[in-house]
PDB file of N, CA and C in Angstrom:
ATOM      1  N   UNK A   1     140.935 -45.008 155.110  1.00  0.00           N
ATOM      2  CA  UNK A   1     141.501 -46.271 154.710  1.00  0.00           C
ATOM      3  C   UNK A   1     141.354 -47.278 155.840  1.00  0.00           C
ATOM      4  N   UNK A   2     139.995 -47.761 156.200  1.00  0.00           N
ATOM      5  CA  UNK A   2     140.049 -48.658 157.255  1.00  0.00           C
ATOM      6  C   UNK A   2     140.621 -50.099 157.019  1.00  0.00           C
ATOM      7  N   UNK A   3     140.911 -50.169 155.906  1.00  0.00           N
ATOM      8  CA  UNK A   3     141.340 -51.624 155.973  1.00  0.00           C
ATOM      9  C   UNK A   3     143.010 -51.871 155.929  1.00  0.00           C
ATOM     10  N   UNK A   4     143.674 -50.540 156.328  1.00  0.00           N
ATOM     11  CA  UNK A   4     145.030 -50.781 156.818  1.00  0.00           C
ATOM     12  C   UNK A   4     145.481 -51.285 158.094  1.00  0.00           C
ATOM     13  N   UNK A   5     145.965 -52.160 158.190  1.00  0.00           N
ATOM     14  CA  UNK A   5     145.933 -53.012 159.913  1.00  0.00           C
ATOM     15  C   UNK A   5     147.452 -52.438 160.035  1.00  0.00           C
ATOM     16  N   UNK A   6     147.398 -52.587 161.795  1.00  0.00           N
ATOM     17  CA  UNK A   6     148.669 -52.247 162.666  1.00  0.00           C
ATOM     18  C   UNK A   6     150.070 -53.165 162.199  1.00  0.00           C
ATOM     19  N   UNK A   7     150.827 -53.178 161.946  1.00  0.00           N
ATOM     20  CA  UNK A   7     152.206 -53.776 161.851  1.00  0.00           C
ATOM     21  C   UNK A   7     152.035 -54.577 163.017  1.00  0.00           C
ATOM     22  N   UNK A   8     152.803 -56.096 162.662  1.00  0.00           N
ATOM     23  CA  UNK A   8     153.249 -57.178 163.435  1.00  0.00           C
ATOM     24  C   UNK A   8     153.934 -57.895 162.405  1.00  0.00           C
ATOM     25  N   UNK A   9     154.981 -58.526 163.363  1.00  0.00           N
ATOM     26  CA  UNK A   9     155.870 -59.484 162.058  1.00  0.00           C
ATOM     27  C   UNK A   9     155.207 -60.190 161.987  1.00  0.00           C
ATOM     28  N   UNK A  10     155.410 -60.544 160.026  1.00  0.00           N
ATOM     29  CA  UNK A  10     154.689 -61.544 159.596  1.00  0.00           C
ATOM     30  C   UNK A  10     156.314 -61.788 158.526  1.00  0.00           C
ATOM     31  N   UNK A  11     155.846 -63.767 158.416  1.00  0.00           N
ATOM     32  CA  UNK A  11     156.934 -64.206 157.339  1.00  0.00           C
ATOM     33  C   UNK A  11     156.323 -63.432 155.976  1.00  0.00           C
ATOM     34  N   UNK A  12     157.340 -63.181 155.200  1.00  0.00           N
ATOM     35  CA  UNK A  12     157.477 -62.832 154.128  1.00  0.00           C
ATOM     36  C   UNK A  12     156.452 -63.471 153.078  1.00  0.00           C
ATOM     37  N   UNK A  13     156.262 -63.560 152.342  1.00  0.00           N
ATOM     38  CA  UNK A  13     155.206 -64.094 151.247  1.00  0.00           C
ATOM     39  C   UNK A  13     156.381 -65.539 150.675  1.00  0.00           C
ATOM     40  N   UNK A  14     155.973 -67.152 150.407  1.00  0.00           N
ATOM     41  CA  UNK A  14     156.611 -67.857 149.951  1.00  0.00           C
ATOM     42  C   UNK A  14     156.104 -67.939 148.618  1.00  0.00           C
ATOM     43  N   UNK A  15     156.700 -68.994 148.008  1.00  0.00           N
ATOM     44  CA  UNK A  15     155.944 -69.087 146.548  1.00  0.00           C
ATOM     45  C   UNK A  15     154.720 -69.635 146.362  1.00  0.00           C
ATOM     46  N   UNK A  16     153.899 -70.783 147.543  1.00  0.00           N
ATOM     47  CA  UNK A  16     152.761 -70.558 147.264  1.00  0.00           C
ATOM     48  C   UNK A  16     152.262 -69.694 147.874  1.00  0.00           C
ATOM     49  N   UNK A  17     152.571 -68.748 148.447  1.00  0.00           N
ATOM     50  CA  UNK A  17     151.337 -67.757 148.805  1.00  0.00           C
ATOM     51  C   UNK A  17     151.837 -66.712 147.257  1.00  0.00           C
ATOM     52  N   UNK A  18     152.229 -66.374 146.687  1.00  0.00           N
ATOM     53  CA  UNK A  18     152.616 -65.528 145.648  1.00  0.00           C
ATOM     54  C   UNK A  18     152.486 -66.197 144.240  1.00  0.00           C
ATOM     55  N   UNK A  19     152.285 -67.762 144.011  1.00  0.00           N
ATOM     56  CA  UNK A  19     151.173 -67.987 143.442  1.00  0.00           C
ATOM     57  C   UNK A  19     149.692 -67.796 143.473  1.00  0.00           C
ATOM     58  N   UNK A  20     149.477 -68.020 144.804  1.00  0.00           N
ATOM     59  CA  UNK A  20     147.888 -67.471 144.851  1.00  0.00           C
ATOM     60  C   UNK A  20     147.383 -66.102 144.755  1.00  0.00           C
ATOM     61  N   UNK A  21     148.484 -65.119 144.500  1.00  0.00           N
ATOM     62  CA  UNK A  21     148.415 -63.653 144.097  1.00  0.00           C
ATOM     63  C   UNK A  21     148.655 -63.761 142.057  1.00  0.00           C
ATOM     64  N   UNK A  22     148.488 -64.620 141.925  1.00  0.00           N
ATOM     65  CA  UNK A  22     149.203 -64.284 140.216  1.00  0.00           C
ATOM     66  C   UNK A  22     148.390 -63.605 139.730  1.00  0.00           C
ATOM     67  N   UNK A  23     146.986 -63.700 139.884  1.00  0.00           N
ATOM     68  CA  UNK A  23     146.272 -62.808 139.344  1.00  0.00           C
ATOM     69  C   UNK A  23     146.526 -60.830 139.621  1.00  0.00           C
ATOM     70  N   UNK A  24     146.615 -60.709 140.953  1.00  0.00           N
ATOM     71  CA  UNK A  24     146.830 -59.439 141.370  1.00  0.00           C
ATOM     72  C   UNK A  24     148.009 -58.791 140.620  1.00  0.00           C
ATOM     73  N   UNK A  25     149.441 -60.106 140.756  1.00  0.00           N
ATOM     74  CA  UNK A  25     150.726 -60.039 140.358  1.00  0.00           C
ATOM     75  C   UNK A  25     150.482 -59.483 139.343  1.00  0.00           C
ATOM     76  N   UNK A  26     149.702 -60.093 138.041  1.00  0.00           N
ATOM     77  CA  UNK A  26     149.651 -59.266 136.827  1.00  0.00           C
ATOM     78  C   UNK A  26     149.137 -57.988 136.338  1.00  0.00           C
ATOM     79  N   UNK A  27     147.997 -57.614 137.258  1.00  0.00           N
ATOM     80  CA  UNK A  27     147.907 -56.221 136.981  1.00  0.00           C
ATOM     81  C   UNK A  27     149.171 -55.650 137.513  1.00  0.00           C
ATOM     82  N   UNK A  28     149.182 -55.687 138.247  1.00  0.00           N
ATOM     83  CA  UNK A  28     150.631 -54.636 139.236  1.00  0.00           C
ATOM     84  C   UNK A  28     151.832 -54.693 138.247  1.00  0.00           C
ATOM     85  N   UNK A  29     152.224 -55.961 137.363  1.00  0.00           N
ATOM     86  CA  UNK A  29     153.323 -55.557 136.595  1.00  0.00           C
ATOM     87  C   UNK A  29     153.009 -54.831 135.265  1.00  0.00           C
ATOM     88  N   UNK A  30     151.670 -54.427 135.294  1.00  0.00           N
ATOM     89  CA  UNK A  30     151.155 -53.528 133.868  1.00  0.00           C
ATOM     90  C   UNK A  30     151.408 -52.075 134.244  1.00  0.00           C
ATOM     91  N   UNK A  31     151.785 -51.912 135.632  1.00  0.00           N
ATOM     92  CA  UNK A  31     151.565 -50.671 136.250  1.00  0.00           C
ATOM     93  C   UNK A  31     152.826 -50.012 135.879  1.00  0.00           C
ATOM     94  N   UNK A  32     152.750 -48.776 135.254  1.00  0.00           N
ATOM     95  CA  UNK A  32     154.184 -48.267 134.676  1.00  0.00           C
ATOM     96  C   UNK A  32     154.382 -47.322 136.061  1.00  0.00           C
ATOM     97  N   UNK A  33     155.785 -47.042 136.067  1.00  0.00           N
ATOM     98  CA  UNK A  33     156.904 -46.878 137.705  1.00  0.00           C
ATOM     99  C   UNK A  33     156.742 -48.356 138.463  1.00  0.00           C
ATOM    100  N   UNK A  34     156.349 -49.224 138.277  1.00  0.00           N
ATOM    101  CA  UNK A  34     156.555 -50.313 138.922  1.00  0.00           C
ATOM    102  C   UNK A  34     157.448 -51.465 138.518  1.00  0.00           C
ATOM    103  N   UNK A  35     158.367 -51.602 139.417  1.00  0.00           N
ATOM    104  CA  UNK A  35     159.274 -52.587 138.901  1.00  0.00           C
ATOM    105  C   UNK A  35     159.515 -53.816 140.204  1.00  0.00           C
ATOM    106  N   UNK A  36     159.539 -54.882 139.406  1.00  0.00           N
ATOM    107  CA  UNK A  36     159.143 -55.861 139.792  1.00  0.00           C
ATOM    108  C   UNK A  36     160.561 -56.901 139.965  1.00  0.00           C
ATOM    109  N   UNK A  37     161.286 -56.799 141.330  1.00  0.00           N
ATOM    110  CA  UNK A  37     162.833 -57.181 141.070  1.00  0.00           C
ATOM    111  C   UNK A  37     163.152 -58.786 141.592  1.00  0.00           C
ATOM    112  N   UNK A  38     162.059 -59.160 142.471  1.00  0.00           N
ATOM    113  CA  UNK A  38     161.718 -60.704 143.167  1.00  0.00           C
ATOM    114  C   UNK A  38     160.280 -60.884 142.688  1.00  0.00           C
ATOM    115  N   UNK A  39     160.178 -62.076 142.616  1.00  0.00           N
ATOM    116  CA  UNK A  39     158.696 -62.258 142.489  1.00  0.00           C
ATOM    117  C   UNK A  39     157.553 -61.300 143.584  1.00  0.00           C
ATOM    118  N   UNK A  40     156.706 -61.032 143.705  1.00  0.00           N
ATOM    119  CA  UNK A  40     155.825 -60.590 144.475  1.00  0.00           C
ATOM    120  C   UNK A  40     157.042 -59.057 145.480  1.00  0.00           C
ATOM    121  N   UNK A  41     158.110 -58.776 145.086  1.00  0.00           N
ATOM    122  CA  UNK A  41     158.375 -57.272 145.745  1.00  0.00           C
ATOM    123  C   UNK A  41     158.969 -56.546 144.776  1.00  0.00           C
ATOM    124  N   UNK A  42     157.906 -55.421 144.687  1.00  0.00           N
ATOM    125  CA  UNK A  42     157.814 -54.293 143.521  1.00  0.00           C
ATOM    126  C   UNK A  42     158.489 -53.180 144.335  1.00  0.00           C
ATOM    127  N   UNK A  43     159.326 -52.054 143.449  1.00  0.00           N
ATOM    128  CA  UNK A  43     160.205 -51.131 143.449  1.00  0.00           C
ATOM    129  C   UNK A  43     159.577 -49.800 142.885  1.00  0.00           C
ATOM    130  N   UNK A  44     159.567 -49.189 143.142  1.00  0.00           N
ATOM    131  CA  UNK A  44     159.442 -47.619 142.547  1.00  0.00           C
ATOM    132  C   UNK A  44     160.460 -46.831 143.027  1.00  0.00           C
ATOM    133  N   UNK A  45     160.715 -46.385 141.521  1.00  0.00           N
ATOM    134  CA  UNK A  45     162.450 -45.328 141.563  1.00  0.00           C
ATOM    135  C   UNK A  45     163.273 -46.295 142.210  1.00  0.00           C
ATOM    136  N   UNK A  46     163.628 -45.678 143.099  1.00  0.00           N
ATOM    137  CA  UNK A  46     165.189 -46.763 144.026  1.00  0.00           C
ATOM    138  C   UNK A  46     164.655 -46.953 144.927  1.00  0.00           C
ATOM    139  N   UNK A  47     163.265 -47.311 145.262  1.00  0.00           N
ATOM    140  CA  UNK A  47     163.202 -47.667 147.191  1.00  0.00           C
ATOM    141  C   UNK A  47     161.839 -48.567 146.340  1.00  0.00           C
ATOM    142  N   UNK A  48     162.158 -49.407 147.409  1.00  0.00           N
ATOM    143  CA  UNK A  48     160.675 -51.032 148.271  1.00  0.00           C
ATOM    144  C   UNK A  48     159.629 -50.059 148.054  1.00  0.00           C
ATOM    145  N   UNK A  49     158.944 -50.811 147.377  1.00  0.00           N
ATOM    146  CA  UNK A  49     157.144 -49.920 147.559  1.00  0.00           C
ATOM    147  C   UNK A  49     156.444 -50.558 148.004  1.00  0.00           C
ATOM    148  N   UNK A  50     156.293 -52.039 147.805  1.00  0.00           N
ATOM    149  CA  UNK A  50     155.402 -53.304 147.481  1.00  0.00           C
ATOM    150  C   UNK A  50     155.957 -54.431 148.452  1.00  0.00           C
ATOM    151  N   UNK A  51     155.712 -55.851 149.002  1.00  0.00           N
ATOM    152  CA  UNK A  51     155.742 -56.439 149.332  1.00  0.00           C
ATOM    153  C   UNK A  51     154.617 -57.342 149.774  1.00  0.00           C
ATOM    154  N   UNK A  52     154.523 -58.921 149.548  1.00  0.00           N
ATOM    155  CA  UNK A  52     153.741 -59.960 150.333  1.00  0.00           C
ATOM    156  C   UNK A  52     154.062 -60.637 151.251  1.00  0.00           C
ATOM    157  N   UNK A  53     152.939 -60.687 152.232  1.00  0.00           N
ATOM    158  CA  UNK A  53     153.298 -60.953 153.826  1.00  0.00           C
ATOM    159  C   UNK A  53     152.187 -62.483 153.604  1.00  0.00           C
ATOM    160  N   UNK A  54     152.448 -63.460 154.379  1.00  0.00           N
ATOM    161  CA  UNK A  54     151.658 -64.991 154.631  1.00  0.00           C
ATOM    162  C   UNK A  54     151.393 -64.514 155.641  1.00  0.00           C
ATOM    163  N   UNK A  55     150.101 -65.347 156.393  1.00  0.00           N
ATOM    164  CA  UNK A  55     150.080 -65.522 157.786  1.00  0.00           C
ATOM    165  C   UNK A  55     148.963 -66.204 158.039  1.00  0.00           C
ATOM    166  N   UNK A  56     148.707 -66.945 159.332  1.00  0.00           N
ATOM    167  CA  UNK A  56     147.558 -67.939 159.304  1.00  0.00           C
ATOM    168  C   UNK A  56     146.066 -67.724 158.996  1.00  0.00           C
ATOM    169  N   UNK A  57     146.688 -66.141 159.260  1.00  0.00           N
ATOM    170  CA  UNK A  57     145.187 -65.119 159.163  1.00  0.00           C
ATOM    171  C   UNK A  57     144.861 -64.434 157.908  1.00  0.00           C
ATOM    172  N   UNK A  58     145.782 -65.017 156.962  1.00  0.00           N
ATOM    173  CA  UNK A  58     145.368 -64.265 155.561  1.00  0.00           C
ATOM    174  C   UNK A  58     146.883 -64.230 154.750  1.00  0.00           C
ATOM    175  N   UNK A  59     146.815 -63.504 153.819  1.00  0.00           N
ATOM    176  CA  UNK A  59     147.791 -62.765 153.039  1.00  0.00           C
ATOM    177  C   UNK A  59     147.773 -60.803 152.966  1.00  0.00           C
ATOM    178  N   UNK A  60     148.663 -60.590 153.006  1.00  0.00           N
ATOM    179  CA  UNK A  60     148.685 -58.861 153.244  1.00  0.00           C
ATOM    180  C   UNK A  60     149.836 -58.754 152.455  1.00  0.00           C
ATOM    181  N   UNK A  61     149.794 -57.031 152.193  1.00  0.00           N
ATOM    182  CA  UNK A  61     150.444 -56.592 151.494  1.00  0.00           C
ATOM    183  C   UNK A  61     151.283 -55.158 152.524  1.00  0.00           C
ATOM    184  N   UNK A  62     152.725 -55.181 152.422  1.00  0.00           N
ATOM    185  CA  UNK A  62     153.312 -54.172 152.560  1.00  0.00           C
ATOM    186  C   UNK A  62     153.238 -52.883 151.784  1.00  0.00           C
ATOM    187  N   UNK A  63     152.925 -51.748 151.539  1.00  0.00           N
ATOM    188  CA  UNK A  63     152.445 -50.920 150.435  1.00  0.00           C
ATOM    189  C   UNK A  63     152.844 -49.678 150.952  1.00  0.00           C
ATOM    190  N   UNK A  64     153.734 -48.532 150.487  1.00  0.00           N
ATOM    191  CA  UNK A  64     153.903 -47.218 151.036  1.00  0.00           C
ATOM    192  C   UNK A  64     153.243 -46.308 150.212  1.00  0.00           C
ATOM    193  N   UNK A  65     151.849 -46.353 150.528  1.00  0.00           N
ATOM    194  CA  UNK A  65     150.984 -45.533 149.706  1.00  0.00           C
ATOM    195  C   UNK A  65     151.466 -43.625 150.527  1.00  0.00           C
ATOM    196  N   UNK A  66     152.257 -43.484 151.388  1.00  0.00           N
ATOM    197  CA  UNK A  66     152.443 -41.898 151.798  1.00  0.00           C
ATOM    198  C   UNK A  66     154.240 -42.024 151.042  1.00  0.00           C
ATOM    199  N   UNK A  67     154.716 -42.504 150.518  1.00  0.00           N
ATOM    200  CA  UNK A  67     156.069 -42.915 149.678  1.00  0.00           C
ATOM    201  C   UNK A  67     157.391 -42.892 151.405  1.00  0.00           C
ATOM    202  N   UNK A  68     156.775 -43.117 152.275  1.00  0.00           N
ATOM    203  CA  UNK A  68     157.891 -43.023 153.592  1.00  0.00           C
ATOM    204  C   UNK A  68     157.405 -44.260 154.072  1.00  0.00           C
ATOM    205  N   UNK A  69     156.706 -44.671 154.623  1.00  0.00           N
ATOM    206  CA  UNK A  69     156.657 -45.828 155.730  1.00  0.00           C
ATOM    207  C   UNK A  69     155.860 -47.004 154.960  1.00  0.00           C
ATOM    208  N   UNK A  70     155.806 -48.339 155.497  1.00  0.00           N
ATOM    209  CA  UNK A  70     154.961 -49.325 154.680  1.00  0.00           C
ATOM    210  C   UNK A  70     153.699 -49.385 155.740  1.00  0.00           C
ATOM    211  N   UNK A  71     152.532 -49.256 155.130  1.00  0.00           N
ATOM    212  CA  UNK A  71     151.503 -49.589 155.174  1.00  0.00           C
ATOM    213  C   UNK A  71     150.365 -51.047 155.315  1.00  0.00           C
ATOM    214  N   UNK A  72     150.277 -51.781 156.004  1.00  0.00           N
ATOM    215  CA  UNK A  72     149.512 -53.263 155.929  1.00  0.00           C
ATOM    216  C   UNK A  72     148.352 -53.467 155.202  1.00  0.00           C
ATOM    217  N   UNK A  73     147.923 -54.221 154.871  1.00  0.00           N
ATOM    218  CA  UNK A  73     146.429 -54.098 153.920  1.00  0.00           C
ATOM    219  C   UNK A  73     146.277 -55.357 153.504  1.00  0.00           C
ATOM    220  N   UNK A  74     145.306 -55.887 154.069  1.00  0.00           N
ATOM    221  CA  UNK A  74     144.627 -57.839 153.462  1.00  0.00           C
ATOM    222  C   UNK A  74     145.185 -57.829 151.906  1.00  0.00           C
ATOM    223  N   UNK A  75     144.887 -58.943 151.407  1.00  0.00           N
ATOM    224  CA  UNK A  75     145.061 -59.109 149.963  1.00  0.00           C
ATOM    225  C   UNK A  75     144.530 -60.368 149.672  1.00  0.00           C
ATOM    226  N   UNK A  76     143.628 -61.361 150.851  1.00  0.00           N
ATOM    227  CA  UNK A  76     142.958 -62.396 150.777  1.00  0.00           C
ATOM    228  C   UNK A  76     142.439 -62.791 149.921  1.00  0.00           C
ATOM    229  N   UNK A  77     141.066 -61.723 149.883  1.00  0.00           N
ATOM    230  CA  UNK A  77     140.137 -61.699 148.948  1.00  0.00           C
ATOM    231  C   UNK A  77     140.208 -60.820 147.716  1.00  0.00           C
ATOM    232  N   UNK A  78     139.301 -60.912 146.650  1.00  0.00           N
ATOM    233  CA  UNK A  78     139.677 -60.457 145.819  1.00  0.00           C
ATOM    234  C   UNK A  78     138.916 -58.531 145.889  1.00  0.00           C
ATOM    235  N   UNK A  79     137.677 -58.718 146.600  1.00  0.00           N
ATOM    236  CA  UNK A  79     137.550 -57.274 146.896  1.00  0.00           C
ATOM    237  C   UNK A  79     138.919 -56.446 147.863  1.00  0.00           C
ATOM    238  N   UNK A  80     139.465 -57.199 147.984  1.00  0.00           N
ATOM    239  CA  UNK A  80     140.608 -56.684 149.122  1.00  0.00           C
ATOM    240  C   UNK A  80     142.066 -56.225 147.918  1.00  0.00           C
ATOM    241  N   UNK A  81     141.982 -57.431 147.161  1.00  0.00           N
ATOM    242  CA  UNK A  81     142.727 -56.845 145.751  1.00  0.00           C
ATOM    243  C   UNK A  81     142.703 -55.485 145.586  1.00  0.00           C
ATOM    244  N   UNK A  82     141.128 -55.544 144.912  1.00  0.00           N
ATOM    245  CA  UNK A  82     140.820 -54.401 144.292  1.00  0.00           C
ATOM    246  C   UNK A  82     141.218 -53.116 144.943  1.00  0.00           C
ATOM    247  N   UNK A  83     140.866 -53.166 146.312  1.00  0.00           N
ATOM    248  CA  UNK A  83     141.061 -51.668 146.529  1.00  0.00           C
ATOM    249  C   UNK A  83     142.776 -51.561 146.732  1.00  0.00           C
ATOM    250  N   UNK A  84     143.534 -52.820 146.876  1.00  0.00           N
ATOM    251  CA  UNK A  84     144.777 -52.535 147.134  1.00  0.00           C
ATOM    252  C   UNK A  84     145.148 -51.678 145.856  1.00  0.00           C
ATOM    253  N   UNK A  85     144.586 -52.505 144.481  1.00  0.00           N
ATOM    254  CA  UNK A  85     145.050 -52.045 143.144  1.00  0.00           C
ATOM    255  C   UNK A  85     144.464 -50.309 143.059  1.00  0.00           C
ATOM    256  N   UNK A  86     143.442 -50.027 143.368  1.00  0.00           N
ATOM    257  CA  UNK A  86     142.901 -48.713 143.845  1.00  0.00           C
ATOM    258  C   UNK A  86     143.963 -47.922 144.044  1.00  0.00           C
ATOM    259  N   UNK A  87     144.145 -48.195 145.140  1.00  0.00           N
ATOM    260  CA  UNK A  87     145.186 -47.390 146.389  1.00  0.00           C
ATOM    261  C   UNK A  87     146.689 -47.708 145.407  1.00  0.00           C
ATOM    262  N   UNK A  88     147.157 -48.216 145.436  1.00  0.00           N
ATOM    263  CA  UNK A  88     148.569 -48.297 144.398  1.00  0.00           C
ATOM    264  C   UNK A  88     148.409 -47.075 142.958  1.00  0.00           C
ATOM    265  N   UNK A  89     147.443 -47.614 142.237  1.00  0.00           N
ATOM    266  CA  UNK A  89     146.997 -46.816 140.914  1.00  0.00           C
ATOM    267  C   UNK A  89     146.676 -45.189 141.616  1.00  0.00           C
ATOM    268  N   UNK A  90     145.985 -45.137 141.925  1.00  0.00           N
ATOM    269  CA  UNK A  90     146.193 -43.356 143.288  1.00  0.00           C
ATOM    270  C   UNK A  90     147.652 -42.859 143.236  1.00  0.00           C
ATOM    271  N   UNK A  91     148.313 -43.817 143.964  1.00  0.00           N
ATOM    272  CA  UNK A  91     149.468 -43.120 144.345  1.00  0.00           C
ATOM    273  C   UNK A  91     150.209 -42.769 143.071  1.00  0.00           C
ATOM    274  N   UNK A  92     150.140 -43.844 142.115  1.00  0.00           N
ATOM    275  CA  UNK A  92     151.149 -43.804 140.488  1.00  0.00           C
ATOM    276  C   UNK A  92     150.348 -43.026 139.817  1.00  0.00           C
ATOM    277  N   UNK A  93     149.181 -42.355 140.400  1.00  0.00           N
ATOM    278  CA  UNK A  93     148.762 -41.371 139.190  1.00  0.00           C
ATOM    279  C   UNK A  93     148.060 -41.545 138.208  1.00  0.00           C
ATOM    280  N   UNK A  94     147.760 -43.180 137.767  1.00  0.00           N
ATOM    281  CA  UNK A  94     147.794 -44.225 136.816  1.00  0.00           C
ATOM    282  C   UNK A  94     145.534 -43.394 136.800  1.00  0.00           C
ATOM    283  N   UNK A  95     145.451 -43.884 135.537  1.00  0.00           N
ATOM    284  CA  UNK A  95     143.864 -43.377 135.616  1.00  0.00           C
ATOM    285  C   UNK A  95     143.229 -45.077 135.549  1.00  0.00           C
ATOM    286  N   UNK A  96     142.066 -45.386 136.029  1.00  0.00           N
ATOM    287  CA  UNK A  96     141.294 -46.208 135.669  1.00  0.00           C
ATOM    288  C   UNK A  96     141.351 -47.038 134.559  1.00  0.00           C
TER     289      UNK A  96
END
């Protein structure tokens, strides 16, 4: 998974950066175990799975693809989407 980057604080995702995810936003709320309790931060069972991070250097995603710690991962581009949606759909089991 090379495109998981090191943790550094980043502000939280605002509403335009989580408009410019609406597209991503909507697959992810098709995703069954995913629950969606703020705009752009998704839940599985009782714990944070999901989260959007801003930053001058992009948009990223918080993601606990091992279900313990959060994980970093671009979400800029839309190939960067994809494999996020990849890697999420993996973990939920979810098929293609």
């Amino acid at each position: 998974m090379t495109d998981l980057l090191p943790y550094r604080p980043m502000k939280h995702a605002g509403p335009s950066a989580i408009a410019q995810l609406s597209s991503l936003l909507e697959r992810l709320r098709q995703l069954p175990g995913l629950v969606e309790r703020k705009p752009g931060i998704f839940y599985r069972r009782s714990g944070a799975f999901l989260h959007f991070h801003e930053d001058p250097s992009g948009l990223f995603a918080d993601v606990k693809l091992d279900g313990a710690s959060f994980q970093r991962c671009g979400v800029s581009s839309e190939e960067q989407q994809e494999r996020l949606l990849r890697m999420v759909r993996d973990v939920l089991k979810v098929p293609d």
